[in-house]
C-alpha atoms as a PDB file:
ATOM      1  CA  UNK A   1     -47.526 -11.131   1.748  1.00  0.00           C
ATOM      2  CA  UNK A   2     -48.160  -7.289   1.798  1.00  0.00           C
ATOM      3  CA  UNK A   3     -51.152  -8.032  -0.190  1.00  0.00           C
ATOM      4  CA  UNK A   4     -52.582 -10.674   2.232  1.00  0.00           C
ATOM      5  CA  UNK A   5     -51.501  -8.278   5.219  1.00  0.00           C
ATOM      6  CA  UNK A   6     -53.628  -5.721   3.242  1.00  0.00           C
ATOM      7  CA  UNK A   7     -56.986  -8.017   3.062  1.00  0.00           C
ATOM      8  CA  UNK A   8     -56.363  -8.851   6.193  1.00  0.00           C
ATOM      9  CA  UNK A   9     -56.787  -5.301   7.810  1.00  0.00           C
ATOM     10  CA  UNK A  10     -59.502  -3.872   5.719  1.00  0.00           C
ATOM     11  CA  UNK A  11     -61.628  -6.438   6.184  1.00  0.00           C
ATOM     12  CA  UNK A  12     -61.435  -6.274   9.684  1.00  0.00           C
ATOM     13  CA  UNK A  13     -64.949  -5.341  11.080  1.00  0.00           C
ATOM     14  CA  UNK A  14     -65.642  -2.127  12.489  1.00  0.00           C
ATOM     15  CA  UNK A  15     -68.350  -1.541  15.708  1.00  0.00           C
ATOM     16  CA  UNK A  16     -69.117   1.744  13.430  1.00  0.00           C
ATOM     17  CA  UNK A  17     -70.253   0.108  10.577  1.00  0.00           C
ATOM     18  CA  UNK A  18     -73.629  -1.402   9.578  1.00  0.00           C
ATOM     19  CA  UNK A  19     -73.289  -5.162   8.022  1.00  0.00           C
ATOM     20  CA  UNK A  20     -74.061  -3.816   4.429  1.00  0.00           C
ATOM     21  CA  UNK A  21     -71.049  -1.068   4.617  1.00  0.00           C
ATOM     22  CA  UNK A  22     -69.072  -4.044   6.244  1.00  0.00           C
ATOM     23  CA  UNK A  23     -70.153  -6.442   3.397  1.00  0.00           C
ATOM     24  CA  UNK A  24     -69.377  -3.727   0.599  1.00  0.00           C
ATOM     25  CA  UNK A  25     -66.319  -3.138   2.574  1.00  0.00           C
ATOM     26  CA  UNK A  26     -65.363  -6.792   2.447  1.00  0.00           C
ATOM     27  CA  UNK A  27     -66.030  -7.277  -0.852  1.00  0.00           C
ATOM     28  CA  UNK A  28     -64.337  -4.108  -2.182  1.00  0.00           C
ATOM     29  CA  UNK A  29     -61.190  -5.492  -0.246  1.00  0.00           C
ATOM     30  CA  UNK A  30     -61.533  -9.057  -1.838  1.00  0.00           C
ATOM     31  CA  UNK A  31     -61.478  -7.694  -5.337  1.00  0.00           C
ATOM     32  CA  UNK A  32     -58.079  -5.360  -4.370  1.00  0.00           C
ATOM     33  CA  UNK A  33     -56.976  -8.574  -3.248  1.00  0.00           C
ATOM     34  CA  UNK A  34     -57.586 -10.385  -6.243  1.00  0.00           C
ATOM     35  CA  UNK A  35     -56.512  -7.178  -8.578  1.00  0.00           C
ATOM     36  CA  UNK A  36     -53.032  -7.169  -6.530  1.00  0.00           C
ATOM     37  CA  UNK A  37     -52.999 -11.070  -6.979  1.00  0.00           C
ATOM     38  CA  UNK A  38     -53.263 -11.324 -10.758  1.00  0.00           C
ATOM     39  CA  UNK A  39     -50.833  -8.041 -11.539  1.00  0.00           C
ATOM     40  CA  UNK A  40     -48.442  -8.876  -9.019  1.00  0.00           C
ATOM     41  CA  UNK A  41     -48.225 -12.412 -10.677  1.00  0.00           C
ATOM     42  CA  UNK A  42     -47.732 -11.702 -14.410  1.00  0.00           C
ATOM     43  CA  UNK A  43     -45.061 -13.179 -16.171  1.00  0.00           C
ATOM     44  CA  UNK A  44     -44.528 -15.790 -13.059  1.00  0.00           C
ATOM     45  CA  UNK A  45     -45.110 -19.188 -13.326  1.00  0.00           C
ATOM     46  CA  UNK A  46     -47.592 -19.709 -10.876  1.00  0.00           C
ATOM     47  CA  UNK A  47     -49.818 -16.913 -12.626  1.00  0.00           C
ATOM     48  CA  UNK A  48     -51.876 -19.628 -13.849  1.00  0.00           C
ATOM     49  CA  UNK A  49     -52.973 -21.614 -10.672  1.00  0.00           C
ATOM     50  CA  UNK A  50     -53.839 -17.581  -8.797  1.00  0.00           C
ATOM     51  CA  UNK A  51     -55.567 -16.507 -12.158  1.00  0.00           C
ATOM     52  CA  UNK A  52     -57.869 -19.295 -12.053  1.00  0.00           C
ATOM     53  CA  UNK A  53     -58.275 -20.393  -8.205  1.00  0.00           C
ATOM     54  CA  UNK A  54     -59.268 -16.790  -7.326  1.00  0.00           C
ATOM     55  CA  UNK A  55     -62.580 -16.620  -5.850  1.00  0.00           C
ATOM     56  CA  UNK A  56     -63.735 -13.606  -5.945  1.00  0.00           C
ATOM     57  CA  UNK A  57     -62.703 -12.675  -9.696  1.00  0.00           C
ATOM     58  CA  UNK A  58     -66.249 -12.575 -10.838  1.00  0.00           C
ATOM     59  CA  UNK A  59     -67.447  -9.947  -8.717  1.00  0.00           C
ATOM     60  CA  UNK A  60     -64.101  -7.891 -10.557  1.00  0.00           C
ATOM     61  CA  UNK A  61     -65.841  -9.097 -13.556  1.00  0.00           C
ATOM     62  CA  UNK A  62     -68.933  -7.829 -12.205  1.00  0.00           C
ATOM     63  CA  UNK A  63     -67.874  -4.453 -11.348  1.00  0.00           C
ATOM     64  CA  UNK A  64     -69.204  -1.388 -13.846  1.00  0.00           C
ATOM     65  CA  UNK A  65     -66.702  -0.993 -16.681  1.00  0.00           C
ATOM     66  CA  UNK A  66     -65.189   2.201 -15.438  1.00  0.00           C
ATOM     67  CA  UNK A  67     -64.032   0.356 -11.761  1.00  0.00           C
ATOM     68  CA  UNK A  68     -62.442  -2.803 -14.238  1.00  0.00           C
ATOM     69  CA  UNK A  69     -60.925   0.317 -16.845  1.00  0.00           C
ATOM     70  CA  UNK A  70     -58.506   0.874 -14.106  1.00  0.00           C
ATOM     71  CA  UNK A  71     -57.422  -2.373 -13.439  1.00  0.00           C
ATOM     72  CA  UNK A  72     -56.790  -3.124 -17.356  1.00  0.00           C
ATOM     73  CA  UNK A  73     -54.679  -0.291 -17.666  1.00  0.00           C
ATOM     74  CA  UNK A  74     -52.471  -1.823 -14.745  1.00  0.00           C
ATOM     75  CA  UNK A  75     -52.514  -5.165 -16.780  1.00  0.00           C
ATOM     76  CA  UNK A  76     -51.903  -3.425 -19.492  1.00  0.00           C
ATOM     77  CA  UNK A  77     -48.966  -1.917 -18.279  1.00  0.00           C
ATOM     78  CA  UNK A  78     -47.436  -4.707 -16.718  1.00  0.00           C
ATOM     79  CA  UNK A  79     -47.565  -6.316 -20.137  1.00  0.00           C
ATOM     80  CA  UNK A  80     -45.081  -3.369 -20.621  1.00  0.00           C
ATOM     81  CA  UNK A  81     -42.820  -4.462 -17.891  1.00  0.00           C
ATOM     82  CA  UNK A  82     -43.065  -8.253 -18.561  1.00  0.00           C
ATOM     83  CA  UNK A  83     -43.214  -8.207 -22.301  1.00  0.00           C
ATOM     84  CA  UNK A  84     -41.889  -5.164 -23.735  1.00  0.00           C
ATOM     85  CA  UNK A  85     -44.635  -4.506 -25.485  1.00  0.00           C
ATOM     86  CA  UNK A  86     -47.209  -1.449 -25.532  1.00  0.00           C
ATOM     87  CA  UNK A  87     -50.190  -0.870 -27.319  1.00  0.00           C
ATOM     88  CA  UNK A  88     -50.355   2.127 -29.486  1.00  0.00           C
ATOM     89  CA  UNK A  89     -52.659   4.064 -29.682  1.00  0.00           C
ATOM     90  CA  UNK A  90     -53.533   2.449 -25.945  1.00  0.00           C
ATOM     91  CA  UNK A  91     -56.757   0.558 -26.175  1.00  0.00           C
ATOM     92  CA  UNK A  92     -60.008   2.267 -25.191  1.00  0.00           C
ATOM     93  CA  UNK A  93     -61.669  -0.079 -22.779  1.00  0.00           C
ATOM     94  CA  UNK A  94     -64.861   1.325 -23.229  1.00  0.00           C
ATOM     95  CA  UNK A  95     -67.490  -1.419 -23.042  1.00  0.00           C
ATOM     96  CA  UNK A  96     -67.553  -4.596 -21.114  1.00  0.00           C
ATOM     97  CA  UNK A  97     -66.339  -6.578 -24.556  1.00  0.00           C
ATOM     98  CA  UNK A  98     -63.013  -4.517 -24.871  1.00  0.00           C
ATOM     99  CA  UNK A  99     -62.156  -4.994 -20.938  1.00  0.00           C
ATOM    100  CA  UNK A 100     -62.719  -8.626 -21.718  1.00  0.00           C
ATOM    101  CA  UNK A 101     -60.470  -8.368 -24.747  1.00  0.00           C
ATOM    102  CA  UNK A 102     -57.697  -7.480 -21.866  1.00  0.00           C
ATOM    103  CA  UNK A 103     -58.646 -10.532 -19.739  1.00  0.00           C
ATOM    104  CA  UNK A 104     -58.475 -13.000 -22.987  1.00  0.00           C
ATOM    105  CA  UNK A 105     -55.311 -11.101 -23.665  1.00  0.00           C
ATOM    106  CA  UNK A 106     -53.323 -11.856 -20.549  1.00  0.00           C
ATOM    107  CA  UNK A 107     -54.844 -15.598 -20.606  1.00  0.00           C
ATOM    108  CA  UNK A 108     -53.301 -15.876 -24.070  1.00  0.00           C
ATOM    109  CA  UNK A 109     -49.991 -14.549 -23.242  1.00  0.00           C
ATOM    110  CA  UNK A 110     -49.799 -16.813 -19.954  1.00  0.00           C
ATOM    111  CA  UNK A 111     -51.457 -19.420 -19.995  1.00  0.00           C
ATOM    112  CA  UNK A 112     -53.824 -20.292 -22.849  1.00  0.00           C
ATOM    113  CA  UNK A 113     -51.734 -20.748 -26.117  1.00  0.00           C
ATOM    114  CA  UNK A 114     -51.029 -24.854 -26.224  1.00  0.00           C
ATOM    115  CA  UNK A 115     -52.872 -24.740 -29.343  1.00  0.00           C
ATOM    116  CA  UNK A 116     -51.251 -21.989 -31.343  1.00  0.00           C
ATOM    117  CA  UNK A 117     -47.984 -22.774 -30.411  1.00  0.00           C
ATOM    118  CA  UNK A 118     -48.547 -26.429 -31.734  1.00  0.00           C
ATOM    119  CA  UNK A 119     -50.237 -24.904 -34.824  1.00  0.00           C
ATOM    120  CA  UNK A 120     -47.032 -23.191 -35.763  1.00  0.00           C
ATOM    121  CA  UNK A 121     -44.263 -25.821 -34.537  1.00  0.00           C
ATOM    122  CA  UNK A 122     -46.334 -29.148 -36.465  1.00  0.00           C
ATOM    123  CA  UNK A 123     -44.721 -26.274 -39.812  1.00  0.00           C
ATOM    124  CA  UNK A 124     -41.033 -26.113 -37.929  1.00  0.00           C
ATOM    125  CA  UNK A 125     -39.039 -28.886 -36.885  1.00  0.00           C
ATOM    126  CA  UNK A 126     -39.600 -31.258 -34.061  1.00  0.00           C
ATOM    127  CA  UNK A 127     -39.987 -28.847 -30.724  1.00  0.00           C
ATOM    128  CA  UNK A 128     -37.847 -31.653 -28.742  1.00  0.00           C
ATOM    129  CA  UNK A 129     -35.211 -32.178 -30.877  1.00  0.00           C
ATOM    130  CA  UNK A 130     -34.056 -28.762 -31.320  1.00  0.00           C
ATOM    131  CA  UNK A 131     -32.001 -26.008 -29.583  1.00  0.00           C
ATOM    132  CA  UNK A 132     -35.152 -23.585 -29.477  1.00  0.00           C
ATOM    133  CA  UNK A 133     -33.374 -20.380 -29.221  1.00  0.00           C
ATOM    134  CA  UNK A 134     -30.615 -21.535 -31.428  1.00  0.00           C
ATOM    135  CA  UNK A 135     -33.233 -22.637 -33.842  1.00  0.00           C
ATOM    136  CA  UNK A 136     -35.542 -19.488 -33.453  1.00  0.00           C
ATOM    137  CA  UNK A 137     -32.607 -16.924 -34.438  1.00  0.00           C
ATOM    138  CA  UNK A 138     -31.626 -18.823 -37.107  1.00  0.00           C
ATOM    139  CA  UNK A 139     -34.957 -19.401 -38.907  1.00  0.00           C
ATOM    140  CA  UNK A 140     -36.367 -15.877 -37.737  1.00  0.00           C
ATOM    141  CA  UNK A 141     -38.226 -14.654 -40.873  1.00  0.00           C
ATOM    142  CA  UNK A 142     -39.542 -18.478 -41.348  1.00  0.00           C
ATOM    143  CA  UNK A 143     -41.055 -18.650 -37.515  1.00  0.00           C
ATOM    144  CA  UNK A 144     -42.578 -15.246 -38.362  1.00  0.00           C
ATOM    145  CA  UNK A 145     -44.760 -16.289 -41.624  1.00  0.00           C
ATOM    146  CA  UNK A 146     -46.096 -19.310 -39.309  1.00  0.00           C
ATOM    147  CA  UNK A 147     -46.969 -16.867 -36.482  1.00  0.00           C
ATOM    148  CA  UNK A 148     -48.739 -14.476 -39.346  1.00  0.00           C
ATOM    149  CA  UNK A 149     -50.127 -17.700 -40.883  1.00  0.00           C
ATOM    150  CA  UNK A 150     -51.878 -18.972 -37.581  1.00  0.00           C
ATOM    151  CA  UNK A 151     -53.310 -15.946 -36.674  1.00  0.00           C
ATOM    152  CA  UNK A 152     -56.215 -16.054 -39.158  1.00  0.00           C
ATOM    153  CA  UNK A 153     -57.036 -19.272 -38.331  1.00  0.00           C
ATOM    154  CA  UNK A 154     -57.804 -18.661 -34.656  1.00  0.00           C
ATOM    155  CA  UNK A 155     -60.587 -16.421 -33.335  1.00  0.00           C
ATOM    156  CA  UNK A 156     -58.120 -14.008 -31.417  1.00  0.00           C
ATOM    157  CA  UNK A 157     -59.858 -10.784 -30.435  1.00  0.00           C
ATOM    158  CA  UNK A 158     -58.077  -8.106 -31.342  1.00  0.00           C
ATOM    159  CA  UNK A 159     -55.723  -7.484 -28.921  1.00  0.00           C
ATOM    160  CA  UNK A 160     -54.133 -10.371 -29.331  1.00  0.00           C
ATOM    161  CA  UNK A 161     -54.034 -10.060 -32.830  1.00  0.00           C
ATOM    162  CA  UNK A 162     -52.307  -6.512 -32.076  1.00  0.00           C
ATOM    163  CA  UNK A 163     -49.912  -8.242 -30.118  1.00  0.00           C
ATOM    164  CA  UNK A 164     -48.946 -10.781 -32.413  1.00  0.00           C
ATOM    165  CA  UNK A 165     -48.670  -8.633 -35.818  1.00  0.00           C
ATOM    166  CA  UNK A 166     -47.235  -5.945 -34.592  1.00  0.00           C
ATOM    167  CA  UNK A 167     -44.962  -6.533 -32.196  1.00  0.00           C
ATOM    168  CA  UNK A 168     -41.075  -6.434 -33.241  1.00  0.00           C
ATOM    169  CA  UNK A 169     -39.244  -8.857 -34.596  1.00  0.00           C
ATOM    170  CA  UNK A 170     -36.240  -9.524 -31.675  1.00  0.00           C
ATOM    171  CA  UNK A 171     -39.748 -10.000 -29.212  1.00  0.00           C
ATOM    172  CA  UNK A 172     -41.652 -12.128 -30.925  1.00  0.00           C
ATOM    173  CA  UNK A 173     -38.773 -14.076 -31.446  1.00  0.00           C
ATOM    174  CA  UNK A 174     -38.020 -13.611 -27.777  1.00  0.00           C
ATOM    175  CA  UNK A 175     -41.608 -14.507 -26.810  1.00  0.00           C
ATOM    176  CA  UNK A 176     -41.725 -17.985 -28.965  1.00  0.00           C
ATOM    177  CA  UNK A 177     -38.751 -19.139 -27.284  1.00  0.00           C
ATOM    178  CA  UNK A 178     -40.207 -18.336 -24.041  1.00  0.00           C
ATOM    179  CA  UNK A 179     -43.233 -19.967 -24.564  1.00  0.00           C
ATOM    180  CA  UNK A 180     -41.430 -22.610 -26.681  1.00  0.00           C
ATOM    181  CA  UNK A 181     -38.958 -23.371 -23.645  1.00  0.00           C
ATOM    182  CA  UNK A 182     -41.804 -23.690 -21.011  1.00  0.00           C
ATOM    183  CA  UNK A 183     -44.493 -25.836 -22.597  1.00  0.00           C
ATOM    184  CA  UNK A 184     -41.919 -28.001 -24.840  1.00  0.00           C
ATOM    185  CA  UNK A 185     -43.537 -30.945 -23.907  1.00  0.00           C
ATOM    186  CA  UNK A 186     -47.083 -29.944 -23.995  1.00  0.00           C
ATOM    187  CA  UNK A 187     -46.336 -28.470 -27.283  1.00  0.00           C
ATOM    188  CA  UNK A 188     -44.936 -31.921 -28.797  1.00  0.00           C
ATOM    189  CA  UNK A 189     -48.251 -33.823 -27.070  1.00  0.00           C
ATOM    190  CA  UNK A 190     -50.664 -31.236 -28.869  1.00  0.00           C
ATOM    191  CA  UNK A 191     -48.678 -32.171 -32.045  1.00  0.00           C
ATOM    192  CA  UNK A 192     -49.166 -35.674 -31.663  1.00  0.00           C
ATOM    193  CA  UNK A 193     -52.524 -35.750 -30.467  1.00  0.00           C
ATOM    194  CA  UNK A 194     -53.615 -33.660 -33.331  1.00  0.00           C
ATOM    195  CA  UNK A 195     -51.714 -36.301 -35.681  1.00  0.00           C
ATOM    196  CA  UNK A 196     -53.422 -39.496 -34.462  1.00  0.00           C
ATOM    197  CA  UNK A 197     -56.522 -37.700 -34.540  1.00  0.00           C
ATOM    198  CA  UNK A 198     -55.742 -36.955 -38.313  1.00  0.00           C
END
């Protein structure tokens, strides 16, 4: 709401201004908006519907790679706070590609990992027949050589490769069951779709 409350005000017009300062001021408030939108929503489950119904991300995505830098070291560091993991050394966001790797990299983590997580349960047992997180600790060094296994066979950019390989054992563990837990059932359909498919 503080966000919204936030648009809101600066986008109020002002007698002062001429209509391209207003429109640069508008815009520059959308894209806070949208910033404050996507950060504030990590690690919730209705990150996915904001992520994608924002309207205004591509003029984020259009902003020079030092005005995005900032923003993907806030993503970055909610990562910290949602999924205990940081990236060392930190990345170096430098050109449009690696700021991109940090927008492919929350999508992966929230969102956009049906298919890897069916790649590496269609080696386990059946997703819906098991206790996951019973299942997980037990078989902990198992669930790990899958995860390692399936990440050369997807085009991950390197971030989330990072993530993946070197992340510690009690949260990757942690993050399978999360993700495991969640999409269960999409999970199981991916498996079985792949199946009849051959």
């Amino acid at each position: 709401m503080d966000n919204l409350k936030t648009l809101i005000g600066s986008s109020t017009y002002i007698d002062e201004m001429d209509d391209e300062e207003q429109e640069n001021r508008d815009v520059e408030s959308s894209v806070n908006y949208d910033e404050n939108e996507i950060i504030n929503n990590i690690g919730k489950p209705e990150f996915k519907s904001v992520y994608l119904n924002l309207t205004n991300f591509d003029n984020i995505k259009n902003l020079s790679v030092e005005s995005q830098r900032g923003f993907c070291h806030k993503i970055l560091d909610k990562i910290i706070e949602v999924y205990e993991y940081e990236f060392m050394p930190l990345p170096k966001l430098d050109s449009q590609q690696s700021i991109n790797n940090v927008y492919d990299l929350i999508e992966f983590l929230e969102y956009d990992h049906i298919d890897f997580f069916a790649s590496i349960w269609a080696f386990l047992d059946d997703i819906s027949k098991v206790n996951l997180e019973l299942y997980c600790k037990k078989n902990i060094e198992r669930i790990l050589v899958e995860v390692e296994d399936q990440i050369d066979s997807y085009d991950f950019n390197e971030l989330i490769s990072i993530f993946l390989r070197t992340n510690n054992k009690e949260n990757m563990i942690r993050f399978v069951v999360h993700i495991s837990e969640k999409k269960r059932m999409l999970i199981k359909l991916r498996i079985m779709e792949r199946k009849e498919n051959g």
